[in-house]
Protein backbone atom coordinates (compact mmCIF):
# COMPACT_ATOMS: atom_id res chain seq x y z
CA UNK A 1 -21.18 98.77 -33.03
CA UNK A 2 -22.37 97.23 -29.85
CA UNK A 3 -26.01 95.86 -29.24
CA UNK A 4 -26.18 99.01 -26.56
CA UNK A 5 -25.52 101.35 -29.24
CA UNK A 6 -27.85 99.52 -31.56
CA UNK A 7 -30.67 99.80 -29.38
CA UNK A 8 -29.93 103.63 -28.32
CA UNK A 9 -30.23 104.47 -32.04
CA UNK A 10 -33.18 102.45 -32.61
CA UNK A 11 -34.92 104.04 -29.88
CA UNK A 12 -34.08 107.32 -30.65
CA UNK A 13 -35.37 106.63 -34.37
CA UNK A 14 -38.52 105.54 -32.79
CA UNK A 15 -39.21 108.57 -30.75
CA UNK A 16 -38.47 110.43 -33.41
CA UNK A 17 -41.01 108.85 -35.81
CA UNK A 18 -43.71 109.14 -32.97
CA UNK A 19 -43.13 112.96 -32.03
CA UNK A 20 -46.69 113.85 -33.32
CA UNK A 21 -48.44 111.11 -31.62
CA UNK A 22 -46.69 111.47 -27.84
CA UNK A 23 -44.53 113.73 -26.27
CA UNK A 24 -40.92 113.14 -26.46
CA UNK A 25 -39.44 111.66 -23.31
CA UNK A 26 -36.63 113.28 -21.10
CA UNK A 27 -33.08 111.87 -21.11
CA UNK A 28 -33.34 110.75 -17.81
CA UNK A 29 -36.54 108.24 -18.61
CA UNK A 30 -34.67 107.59 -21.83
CA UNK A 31 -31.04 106.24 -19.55
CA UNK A 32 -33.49 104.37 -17.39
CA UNK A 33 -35.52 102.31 -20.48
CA UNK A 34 -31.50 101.64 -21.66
CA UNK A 35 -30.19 100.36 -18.62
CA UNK A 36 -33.30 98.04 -17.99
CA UNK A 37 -32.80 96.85 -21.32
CA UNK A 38 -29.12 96.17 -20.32
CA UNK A 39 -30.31 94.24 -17.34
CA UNK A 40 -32.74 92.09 -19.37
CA UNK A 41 -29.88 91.28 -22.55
CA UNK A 42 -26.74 90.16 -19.97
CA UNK A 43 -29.64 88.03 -18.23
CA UNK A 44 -30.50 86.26 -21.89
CA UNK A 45 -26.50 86.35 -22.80
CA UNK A 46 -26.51 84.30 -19.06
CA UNK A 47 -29.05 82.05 -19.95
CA UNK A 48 -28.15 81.16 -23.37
CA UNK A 49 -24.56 80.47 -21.98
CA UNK A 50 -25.93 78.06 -19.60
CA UNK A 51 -27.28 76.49 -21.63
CA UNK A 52 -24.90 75.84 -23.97
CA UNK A 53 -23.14 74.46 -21.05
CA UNK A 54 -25.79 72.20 -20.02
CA UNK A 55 -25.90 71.18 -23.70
CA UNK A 56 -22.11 70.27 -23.96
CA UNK A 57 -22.59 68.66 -20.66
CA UNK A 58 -25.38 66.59 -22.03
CA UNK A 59 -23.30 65.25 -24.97
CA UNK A 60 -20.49 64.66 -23.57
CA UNK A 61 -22.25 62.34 -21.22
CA UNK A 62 -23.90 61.26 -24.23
CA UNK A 63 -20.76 60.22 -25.71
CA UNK A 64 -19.38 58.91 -22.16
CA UNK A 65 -22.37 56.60 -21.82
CA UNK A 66 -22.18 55.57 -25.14
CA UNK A 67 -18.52 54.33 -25.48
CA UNK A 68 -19.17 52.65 -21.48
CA UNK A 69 -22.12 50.57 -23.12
CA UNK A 70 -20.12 49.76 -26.16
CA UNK A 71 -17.20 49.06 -23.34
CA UNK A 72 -19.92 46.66 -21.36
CA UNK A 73 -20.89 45.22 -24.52
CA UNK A 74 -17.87 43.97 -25.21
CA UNK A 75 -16.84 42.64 -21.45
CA UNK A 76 -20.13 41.19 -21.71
CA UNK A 77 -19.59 39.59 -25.47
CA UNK A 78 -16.00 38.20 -24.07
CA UNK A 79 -17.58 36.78 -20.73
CA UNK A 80 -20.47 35.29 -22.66
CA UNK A 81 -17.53 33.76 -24.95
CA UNK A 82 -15.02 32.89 -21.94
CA UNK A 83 -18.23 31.32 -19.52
CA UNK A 84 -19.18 29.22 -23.00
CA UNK A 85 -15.98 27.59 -23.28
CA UNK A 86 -15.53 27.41 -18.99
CA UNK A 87 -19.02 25.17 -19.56
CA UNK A 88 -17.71 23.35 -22.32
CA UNK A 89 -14.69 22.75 -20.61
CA UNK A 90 -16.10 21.99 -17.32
CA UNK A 91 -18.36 19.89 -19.05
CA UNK A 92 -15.97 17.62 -20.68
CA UNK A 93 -13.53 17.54 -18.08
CA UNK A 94 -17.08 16.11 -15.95
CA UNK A 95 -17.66 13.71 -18.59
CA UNK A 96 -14.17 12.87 -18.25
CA UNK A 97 -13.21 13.27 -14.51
CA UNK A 98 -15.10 10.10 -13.54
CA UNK A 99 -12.64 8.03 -14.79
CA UNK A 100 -9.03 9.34 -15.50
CA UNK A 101 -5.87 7.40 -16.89
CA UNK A 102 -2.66 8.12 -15.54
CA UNK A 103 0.66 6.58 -15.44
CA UNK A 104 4.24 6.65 -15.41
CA UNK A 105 7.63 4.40 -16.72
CA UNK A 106 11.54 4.43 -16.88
CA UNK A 107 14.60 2.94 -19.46
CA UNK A 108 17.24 2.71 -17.33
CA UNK A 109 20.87 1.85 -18.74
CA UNK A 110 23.36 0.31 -15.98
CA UNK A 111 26.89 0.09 -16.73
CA UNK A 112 27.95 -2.00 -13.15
CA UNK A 113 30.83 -4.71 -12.53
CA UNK A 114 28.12 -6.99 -12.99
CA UNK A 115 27.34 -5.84 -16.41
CA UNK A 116 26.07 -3.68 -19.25
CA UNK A 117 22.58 -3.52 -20.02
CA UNK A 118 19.45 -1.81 -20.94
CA UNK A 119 16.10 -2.14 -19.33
CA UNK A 120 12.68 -1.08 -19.94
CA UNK A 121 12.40 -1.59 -16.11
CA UNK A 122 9.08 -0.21 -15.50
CA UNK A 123 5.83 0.17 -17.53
CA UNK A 124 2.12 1.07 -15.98
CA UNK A 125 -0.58 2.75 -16.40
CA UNK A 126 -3.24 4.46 -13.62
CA UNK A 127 -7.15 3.78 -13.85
CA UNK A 128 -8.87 4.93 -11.39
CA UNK A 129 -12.90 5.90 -11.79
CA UNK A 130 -14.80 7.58 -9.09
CA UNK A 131 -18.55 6.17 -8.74
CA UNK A 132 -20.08 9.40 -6.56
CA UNK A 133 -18.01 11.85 -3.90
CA UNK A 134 -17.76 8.51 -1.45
CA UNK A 135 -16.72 5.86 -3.71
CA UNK A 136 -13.68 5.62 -5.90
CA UNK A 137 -11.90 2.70 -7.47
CA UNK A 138 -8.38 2.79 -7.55
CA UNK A 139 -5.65 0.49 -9.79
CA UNK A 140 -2.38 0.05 -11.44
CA UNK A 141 -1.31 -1.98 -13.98
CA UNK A 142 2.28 -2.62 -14.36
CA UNK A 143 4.93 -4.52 -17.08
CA UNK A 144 8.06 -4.87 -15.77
CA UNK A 145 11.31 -5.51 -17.74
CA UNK A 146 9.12 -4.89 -21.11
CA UNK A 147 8.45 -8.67 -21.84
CA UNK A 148 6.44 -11.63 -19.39
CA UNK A 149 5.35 -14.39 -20.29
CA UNK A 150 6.99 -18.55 -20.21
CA UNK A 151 10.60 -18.21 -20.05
CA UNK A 152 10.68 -14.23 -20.09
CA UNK A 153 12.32 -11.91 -17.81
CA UNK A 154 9.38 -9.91 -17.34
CA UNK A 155 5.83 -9.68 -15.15
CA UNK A 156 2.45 -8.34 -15.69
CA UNK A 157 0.95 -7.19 -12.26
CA UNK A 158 -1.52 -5.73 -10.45
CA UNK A 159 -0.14 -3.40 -7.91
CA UNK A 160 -3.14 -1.31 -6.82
CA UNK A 161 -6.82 -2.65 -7.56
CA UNK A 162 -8.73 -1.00 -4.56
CA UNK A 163 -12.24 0.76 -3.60
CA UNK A 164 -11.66 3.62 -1.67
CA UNK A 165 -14.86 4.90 0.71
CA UNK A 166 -14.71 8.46 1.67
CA UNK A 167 -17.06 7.74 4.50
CA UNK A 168 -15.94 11.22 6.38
CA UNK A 169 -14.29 14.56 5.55
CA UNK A 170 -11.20 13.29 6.92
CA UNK A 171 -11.38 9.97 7.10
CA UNK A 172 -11.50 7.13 4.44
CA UNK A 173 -11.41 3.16 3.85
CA UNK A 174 -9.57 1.14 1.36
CA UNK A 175 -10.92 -2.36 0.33
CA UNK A 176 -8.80 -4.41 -2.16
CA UNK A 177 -5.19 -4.72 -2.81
CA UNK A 178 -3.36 -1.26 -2.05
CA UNK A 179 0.43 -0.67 -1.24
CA UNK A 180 1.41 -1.21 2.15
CA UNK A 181 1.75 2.08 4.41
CA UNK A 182 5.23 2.15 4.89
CA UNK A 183 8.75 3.76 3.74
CA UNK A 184 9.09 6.11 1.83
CA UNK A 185 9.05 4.84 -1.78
CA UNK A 186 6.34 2.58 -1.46
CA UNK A 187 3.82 4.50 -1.93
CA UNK A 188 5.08 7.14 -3.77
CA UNK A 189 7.45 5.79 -6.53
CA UNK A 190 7.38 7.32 -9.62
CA UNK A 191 10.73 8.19 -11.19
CA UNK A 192 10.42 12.00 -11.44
CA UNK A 193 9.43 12.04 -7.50
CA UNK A 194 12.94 10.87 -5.86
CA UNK A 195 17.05 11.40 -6.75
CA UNK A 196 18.70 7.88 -8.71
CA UNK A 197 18.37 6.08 -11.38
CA UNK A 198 17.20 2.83 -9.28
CA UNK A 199 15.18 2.30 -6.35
CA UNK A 200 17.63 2.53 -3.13
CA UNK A 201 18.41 -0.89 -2.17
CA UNK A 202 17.52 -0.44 1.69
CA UNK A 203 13.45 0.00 0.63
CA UNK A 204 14.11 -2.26 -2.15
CA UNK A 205 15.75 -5.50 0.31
CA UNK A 206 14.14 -4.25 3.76
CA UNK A 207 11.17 -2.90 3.42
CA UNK A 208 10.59 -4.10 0.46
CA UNK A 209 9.18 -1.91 -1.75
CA UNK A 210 7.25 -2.47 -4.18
CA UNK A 211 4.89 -4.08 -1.61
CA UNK A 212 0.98 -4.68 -2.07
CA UNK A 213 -1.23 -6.59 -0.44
CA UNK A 214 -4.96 -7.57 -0.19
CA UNK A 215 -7.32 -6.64 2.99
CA UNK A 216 -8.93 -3.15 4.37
CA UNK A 217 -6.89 -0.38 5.42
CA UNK A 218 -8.38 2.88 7.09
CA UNK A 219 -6.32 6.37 7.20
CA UNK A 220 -7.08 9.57 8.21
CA UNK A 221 -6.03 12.86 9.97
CA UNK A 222 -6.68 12.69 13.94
CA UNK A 223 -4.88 16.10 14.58
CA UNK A 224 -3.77 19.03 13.03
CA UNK A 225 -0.70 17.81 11.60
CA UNK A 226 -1.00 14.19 12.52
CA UNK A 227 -2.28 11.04 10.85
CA UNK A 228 -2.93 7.50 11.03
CA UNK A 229 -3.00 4.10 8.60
CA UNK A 230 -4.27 1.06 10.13
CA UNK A 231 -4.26 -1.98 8.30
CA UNK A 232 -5.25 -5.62 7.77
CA UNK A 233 -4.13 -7.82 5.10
CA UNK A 234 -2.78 -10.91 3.63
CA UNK A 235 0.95 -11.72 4.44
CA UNK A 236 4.41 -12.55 3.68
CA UNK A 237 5.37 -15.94 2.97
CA UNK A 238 8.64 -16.90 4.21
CA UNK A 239 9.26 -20.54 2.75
CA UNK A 240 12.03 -22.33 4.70
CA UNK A 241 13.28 -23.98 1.69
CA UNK A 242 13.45 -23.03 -2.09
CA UNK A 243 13.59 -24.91 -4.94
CA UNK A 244 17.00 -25.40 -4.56
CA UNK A 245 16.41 -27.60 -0.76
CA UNK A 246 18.75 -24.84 1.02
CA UNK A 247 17.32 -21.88 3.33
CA UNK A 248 16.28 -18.87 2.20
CA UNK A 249 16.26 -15.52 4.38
CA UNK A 250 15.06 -12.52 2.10
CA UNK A 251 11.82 -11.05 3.23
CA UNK A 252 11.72 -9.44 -0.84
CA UNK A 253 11.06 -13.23 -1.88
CA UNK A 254 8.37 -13.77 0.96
CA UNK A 255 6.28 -11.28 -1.10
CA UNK A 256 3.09 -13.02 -2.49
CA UNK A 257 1.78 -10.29 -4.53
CA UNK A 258 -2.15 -11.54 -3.63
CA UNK A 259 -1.55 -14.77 -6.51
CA UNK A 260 -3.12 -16.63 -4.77
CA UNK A 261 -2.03 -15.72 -1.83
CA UNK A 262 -1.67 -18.41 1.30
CA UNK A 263 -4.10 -16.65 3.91
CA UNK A 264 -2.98 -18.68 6.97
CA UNK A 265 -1.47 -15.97 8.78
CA UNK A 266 -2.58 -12.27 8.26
CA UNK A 267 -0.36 -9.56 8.90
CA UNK A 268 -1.18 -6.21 10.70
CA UNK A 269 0.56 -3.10 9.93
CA UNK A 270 0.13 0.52 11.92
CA UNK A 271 1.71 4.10 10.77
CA UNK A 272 2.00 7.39 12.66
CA UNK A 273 2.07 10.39 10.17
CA UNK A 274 3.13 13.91 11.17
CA UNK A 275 3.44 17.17 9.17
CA UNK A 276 2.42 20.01 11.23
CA UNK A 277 6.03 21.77 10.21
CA UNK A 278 6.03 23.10 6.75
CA UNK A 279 7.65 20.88 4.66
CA UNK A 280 8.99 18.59 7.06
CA UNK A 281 6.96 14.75 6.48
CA UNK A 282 7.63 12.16 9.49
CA UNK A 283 6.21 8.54 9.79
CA UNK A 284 6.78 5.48 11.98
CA UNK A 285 4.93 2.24 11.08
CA UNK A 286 4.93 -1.21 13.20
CA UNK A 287 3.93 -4.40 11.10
CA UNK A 288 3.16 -7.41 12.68
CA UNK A 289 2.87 -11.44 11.34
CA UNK A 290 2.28 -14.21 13.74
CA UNK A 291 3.24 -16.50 11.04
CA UNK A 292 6.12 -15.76 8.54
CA UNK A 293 5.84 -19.00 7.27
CA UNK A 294 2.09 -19.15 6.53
CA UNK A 295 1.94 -22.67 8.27
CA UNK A 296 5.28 -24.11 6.17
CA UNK A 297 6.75 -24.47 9.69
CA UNK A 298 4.68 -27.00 10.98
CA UNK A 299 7.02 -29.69 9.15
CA UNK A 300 9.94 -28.77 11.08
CA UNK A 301 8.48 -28.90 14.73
CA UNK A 302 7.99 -25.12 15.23
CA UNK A 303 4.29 -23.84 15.94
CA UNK A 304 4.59 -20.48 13.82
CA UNK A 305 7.37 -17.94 12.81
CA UNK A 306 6.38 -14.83 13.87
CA UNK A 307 7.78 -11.55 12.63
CA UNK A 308 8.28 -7.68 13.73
CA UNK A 309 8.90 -4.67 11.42
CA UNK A 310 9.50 -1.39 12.47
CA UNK A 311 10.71 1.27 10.34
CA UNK A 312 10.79 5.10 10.77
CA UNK A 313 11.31 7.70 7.43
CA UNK A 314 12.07 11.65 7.63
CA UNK A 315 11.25 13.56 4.15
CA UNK A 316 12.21 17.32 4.75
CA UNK A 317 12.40 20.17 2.45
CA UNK A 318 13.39 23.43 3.10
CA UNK A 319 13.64 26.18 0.09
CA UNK A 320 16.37 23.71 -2.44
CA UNK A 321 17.37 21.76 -0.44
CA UNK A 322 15.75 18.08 1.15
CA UNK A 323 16.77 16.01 3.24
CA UNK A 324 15.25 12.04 3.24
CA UNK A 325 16.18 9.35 6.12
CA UNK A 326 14.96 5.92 6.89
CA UNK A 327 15.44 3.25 9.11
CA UNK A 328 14.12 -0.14 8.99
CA UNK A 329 14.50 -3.35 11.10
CA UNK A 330 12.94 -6.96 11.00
CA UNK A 331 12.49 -8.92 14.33
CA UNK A 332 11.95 -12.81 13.58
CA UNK A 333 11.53 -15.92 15.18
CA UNK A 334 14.50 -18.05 14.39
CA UNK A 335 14.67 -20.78 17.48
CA UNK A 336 15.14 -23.64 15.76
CA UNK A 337 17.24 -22.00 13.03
CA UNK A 338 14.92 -22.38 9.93
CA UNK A 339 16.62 -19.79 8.56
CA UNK A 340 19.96 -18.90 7.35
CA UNK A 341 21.95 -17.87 10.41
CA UNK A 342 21.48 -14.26 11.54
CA UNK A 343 18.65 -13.80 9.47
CA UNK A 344 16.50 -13.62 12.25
CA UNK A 345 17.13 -10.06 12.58
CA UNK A 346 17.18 -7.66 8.99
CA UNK A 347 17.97 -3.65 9.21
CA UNK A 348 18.91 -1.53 6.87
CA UNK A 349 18.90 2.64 6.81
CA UNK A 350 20.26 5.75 4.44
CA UNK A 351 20.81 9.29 4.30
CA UNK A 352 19.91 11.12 0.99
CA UNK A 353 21.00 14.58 1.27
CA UNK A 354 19.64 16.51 -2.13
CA UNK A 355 20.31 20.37 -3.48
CA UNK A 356 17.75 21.59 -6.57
CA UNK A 357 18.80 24.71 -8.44
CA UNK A 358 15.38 26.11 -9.81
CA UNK A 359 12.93 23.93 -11.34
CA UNK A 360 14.87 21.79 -13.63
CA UNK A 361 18.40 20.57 -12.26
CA UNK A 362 19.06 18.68 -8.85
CA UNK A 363 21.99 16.93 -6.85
CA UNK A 364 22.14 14.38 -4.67
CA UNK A 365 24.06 11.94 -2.34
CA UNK A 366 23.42 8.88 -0.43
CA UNK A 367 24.86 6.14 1.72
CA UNK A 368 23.07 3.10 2.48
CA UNK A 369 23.43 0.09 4.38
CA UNK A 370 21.73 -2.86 5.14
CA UNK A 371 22.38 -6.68 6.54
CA UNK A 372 19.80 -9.89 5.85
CA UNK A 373 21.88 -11.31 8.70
CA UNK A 374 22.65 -8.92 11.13
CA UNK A 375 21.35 -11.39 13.80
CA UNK A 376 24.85 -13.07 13.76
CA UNK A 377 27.92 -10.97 13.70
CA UNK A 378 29.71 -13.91 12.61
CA UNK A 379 27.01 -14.86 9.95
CA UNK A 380 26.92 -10.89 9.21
CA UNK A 381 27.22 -9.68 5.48
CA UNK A 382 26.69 -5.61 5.82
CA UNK A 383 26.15 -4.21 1.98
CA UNK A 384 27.13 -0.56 2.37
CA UNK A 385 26.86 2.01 -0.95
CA UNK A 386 27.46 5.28 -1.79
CA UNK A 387 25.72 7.05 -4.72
CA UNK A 388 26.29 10.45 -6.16
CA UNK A 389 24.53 11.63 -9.23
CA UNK A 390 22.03 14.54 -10.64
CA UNK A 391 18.30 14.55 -11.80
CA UNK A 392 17.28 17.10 -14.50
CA UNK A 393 13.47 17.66 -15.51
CA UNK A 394 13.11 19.57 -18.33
CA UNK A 395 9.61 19.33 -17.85
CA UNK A 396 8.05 18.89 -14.36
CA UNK A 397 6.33 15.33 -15.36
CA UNK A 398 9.63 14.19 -17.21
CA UNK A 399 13.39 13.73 -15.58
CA UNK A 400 16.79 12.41 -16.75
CA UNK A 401 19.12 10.86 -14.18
CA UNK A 402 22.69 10.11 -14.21
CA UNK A 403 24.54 8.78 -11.37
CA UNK A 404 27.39 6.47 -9.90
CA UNK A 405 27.53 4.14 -7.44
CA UNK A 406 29.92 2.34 -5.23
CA UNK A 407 30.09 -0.52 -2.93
CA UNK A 408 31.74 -1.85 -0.04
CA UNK A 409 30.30 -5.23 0.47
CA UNK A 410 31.93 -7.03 3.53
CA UNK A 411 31.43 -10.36 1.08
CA UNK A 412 33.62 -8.58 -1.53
CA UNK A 413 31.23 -8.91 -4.15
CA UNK A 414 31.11 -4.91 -5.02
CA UNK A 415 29.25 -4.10 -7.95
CA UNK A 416 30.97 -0.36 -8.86
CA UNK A 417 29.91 1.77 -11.91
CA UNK A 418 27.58 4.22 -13.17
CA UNK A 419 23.10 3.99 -14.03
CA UNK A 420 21.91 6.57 -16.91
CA UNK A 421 17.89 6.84 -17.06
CA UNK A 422 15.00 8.63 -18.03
CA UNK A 423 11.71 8.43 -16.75
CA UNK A 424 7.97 9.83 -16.97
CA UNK A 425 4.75 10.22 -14.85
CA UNK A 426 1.08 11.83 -16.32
């Protein structure tokens, strides 16, 4: 039965009950009390189903707003937790960032004409410690051939032991002994950086890397793309005569290595940098000595033996596959012939072509050439070599490198065979 009927029945009842006290109304007032009862019910049945609406609206906002503040209180717990540990971390690595330890190191094995062996060739370790954001202090500590000492093959040095001033945004100072800005080894030497087991011999007899010295250097960028090193510092040491009485010609032996270091004759040494084309790194540097022989060459009627270096390096890499060059050339002062014949003029140069497959495997070739008497073509003793071998990393800091090598010494004196090593840098 329907609310309508409901309500006609209990209406009717009511007249009904009332007859005596009013009179009974007609059927038409009695359809017009029903259908404005109708109107008001449908407008309560609205109502009420608003608001049930309104109320199932209500909690499911409820419920929304609930689980989004649980949501936020967890994103908030976790960044809480994560910005905890980024202070902690950022705290220690401050307390720690001031002064870092680095290094790197190689065992190379070298199965050559000349003979087997095994050598811990390289050992060193980085300490560098910065004071404030414009002072730094930079060194390098190195053991080579594992053992020094009386009678040992070995040496302790002191490669790097310089404070560096950061006196502009893009310009800084160096003050102590640094590597000389030149080739491309010199500076940058650590074994998982460059293809072979061994140093190439052109930056290793020409150049000759690894070369420090002591003085003041300043570098910086001068345009986009384009840089400069200027520096002044002690010298190379060219003694006419060895212990031996007979000449000696090999700028490697002239180094001093700042022990004590004759300072009679500085030496001056300029680089161009440019690497405005992605991945492509050019450099020319001019060096020059007015005195090779730091004074030695008094005793033999000549004034001073001054010296010239210039040497020019390409470094390009394109996608897997790099490309180094470098050319290098010594001018000297020979008139009296001091030196062994020819050896006032020194060049050497190589090509390095390289291919890396992914991160972890690499090859490479090279030829090389270089002459400590190419002043003399009938004094002239050309050392020519090809190498051929791979690198692998199998971590970025860590590489394994096998190659061979052969020569074609105009002397004769080839030294053919194969160099197995493994080397390091943190």
């Amino acid at each position: 039965m329907t609310i309508s009927k409901r309500l006609v029945m209990g209406i009717t009842c009511l007249i009904g009950s009332q007859t005596s006290v009013a009179a009974a109304p007609t059927m038409e007032e009695v359809w017009q009390l029903l259908q404005a009862q109708q109107a008001q019910i449908e407008q309560l049945q609205e109502a009420l189903t608003s608001s049930q609406r309104r109320l199932e609206d209500a909690q499911s906002r409820i419920a929304s707003q609930s689980a989004n503040q649980s949501a936020r209180l967890t994103v908030a717990e976790n960044a809480i937790e994560a910005t905890a540990n980024s202070i902690e971390t950022v705290a220690y690595n401050n307390e720690g960032s001031d002064t870092h330890i680095g290094g790197y190191g190689e065992l190379h094995y070298n199965n050559l004409d000349s003979g087997d062996e095994f050598d811990l060739h390289r050992f060193v370790l980085f300490f560098n410690h910065k004071f404030n954001d414009q002072f730094s202090l930079y060194s390098e500590l190195e053991v080579e051939h594992n053992i020094a000492g009386e009678g040992q093959v070995g040496e302790v040095e002191v490669e790097q032991a310089f404070i560096r001033w950061d006196y502009n945004a893009n310009h800084h100072a160096d003050m102590g002994v640094f590597l000389v800005p030149v080739g491309i080894l010199n500076e940058t030497h650590e074994p998982d950086t460059f293809y072979g087991v061994e140093r190439n011999s052109v930056e290793k007899q020409i150049v000759p890397a690894t070369w420090w010295e002591a003085g003041v250097s300043f570098a910086g960028e001068i345009a986009p793309g384009w840089g400069y090193d200027l520096a002044a510092h002690s010298g190379l040491n060219l003694d006419t005569d060895n212990d031996k009485g007979s000449k000696r010609s090999s700028i490697r032996s002239a180094r001093q290595k700042t022990g004590k270091a004759n300072g009679d004759s500085l030496a001056y040494t300029a680089r161009l940098r440019f690497n405005g084309i992605a991945g492509l790194q050019w450099n020319a540097t001019i060096q020059y000595q007015a005195d090779l022989a730091q004074g030695d060459a008094d005793a033999v009627g000549i004034d001073e033996i001054d010296a010239m270096l210039f040497e020019t390096n390409l470094n390009y890499q394109v996608g897997s596959f790099g490309l180094r060059a470098l050319y290098a050339r010594w001018d000297i002062d020979n008139e009296i012939e001091i030196l062994n014949a020819g050896a006032d003029e020194q060049e050497g140069w190589y090509l390095e072509p390289s291919y890396k497959f992914g991160d972890s495997f690499g090859l490479f070739a090279r030829y090389s050439s270089y002459d400590l008497t190419a002043g003399d073509s009938a004094a002239s003793n050309e050392k020519k070599q090809f190498d051929i071998g791979f690198n692998y990393w199998p971590q970025e800091n860590v590489v394994i490198k096998v190659d061979v090598q052969r020569q074609d010494n105009d002397n004769g004196d080839d030294n053919d065979g194969f160099n197995v090593g493994v080397g390091y840098s943190f």
